[in-house]
Protein backbone atom coordinates (compact mmCIF):
# COMPACT_ATOMS: atom_id res chain seq x y z
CA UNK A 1 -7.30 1.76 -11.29
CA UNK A 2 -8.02 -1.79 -10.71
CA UNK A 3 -7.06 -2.62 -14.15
CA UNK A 4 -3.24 -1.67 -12.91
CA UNK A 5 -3.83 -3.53 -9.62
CA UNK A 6 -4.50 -6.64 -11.70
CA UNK A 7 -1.29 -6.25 -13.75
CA UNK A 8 1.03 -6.56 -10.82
CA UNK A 9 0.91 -10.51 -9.59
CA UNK A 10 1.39 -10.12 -5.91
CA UNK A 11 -1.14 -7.14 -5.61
CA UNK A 12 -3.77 -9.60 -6.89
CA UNK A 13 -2.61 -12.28 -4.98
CA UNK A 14 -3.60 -10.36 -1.65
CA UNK A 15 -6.98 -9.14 -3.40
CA UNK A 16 -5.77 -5.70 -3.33
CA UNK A 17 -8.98 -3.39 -4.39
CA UNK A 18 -8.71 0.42 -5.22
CA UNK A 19 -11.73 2.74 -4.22
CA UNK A 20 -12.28 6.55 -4.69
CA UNK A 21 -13.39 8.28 -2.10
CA UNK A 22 -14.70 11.33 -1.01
CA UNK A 23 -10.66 11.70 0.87
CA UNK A 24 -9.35 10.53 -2.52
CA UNK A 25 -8.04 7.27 -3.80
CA UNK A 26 -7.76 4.36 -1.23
CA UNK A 27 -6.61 0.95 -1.85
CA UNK A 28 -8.41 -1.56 0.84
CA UNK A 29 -6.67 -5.28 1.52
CA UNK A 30 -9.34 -7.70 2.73
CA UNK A 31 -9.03 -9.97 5.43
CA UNK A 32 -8.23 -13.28 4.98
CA UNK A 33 -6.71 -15.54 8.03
CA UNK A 34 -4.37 -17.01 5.95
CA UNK A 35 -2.92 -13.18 6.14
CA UNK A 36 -2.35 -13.61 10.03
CA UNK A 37 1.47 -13.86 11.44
CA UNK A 38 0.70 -14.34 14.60
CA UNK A 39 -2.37 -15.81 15.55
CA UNK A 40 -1.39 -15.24 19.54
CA UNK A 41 -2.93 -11.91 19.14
CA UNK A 42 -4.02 -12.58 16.04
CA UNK A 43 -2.38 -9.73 13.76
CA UNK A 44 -1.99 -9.05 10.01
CA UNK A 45 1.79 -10.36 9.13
CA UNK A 46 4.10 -7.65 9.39
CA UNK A 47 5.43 -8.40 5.88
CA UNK A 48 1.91 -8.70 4.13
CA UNK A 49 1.40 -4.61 5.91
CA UNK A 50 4.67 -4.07 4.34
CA UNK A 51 4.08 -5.00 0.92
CA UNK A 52 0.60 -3.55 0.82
CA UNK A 53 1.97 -0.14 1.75
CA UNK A 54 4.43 -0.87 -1.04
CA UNK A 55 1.82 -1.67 -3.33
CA UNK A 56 -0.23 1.23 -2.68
CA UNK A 57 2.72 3.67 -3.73
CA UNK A 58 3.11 2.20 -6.98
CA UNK A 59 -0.71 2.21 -7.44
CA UNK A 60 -0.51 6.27 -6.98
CA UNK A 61 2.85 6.54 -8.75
CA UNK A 62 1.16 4.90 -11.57
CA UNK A 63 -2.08 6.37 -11.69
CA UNK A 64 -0.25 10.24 -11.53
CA UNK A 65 2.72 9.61 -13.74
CA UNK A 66 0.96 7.68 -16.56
CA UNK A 67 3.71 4.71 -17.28
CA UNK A 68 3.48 1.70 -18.77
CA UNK A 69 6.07 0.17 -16.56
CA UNK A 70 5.68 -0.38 -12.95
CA UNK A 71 8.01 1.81 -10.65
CA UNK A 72 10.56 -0.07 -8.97
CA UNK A 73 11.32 0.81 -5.45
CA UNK A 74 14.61 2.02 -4.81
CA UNK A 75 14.28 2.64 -0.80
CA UNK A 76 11.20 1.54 1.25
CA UNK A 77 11.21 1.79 4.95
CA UNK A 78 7.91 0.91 7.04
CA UNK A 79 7.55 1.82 10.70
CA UNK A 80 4.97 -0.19 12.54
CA UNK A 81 2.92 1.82 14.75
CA UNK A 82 0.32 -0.85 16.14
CA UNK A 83 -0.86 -4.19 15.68
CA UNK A 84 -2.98 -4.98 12.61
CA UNK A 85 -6.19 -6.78 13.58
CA UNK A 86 -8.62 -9.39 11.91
CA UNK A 87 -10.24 -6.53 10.19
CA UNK A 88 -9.63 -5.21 6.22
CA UNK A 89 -7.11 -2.83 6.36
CA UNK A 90 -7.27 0.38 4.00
CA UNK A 91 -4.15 2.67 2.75
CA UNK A 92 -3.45 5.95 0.71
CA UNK A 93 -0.59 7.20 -0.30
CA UNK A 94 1.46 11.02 -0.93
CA UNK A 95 4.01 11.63 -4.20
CA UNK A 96 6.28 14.37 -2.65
CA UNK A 97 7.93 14.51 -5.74
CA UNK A 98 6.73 12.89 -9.12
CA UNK A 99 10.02 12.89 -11.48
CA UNK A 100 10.65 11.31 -14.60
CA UNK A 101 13.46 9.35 -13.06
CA UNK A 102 13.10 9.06 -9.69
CA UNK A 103 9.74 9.35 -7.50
CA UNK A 104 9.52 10.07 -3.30
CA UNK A 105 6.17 8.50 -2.15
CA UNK A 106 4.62 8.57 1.75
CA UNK A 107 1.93 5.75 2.43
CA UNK A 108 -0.60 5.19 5.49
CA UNK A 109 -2.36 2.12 6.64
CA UNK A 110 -4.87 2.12 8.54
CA UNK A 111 -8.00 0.35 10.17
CA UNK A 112 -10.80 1.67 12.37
CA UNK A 113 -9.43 5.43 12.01
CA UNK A 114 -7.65 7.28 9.37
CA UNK A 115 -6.03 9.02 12.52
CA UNK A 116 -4.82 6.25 13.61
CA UNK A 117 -2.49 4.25 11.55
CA UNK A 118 -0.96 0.71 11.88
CA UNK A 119 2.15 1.29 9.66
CA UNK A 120 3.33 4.35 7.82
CA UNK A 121 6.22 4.15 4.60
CA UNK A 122 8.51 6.20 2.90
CA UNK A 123 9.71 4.90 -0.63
CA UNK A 124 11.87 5.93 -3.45
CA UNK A 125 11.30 5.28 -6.94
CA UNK A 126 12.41 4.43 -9.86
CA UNK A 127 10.24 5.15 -12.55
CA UNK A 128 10.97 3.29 -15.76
């Protein structure tokens, strides 16, 4: 799995790591202050939650559908639930529907509990 992370640029650029775990496959984004927006509270950028949310789709999407390619969203909406700390931030991520044209994908962030997310996404797909 991190052999795909590595093939998409931005994913590596944020250090993006994939781990299995006993829940299933998480992807984990370290901290880095260079990630912080706004250093007033200080919280993760809202853009960098954003696009590791997206990432984490297309990590599942490709892991379950076997392409070569990398899926390119379609839609992707992100509600922000609560402020992302100084702290690494881990995500998963749902395939409601896996097709060979078009994919529907849920994603979670989250920090210090699973029950307790910072962001949540829903994306569409397309795969190929």
């Amino acid at each position: 799995m991190n052999r795909l992370v590595a093939a998409i640029p931005y994913a590596r650029l944020l250090g993006i790591d994939v781990e299995e775990t006993r829940t299933g496959t998480e992807c984990l984004l370290p901290f880095r202050p260079d990630l912080i927006g706004n250093t007033g509270l200080p919280a993760i950028h809202g853009g960098v939650i954003g696009s590791f949310l997206e990432m984490t789709a297309i990590v599942r999407l490709l892991a379950e559908s076997g392409l070569a390619n990398v899926p390119r969203p379609i839609t992707f909406t992100i509600d922000y639930l609560r402020s992302a700390g100084p702290r690494e931030t881990r995500a998963c991520a749902e395939i409601f529907k896996l097709g060979r044209r078009i994919s529907h994908v849920r994603a979670i962030a989250w920090q210090d509990a699973r029950e307790r997310p910072v962001a949540a996404a829903n994306g569409k797909f397309l795969m190929g």
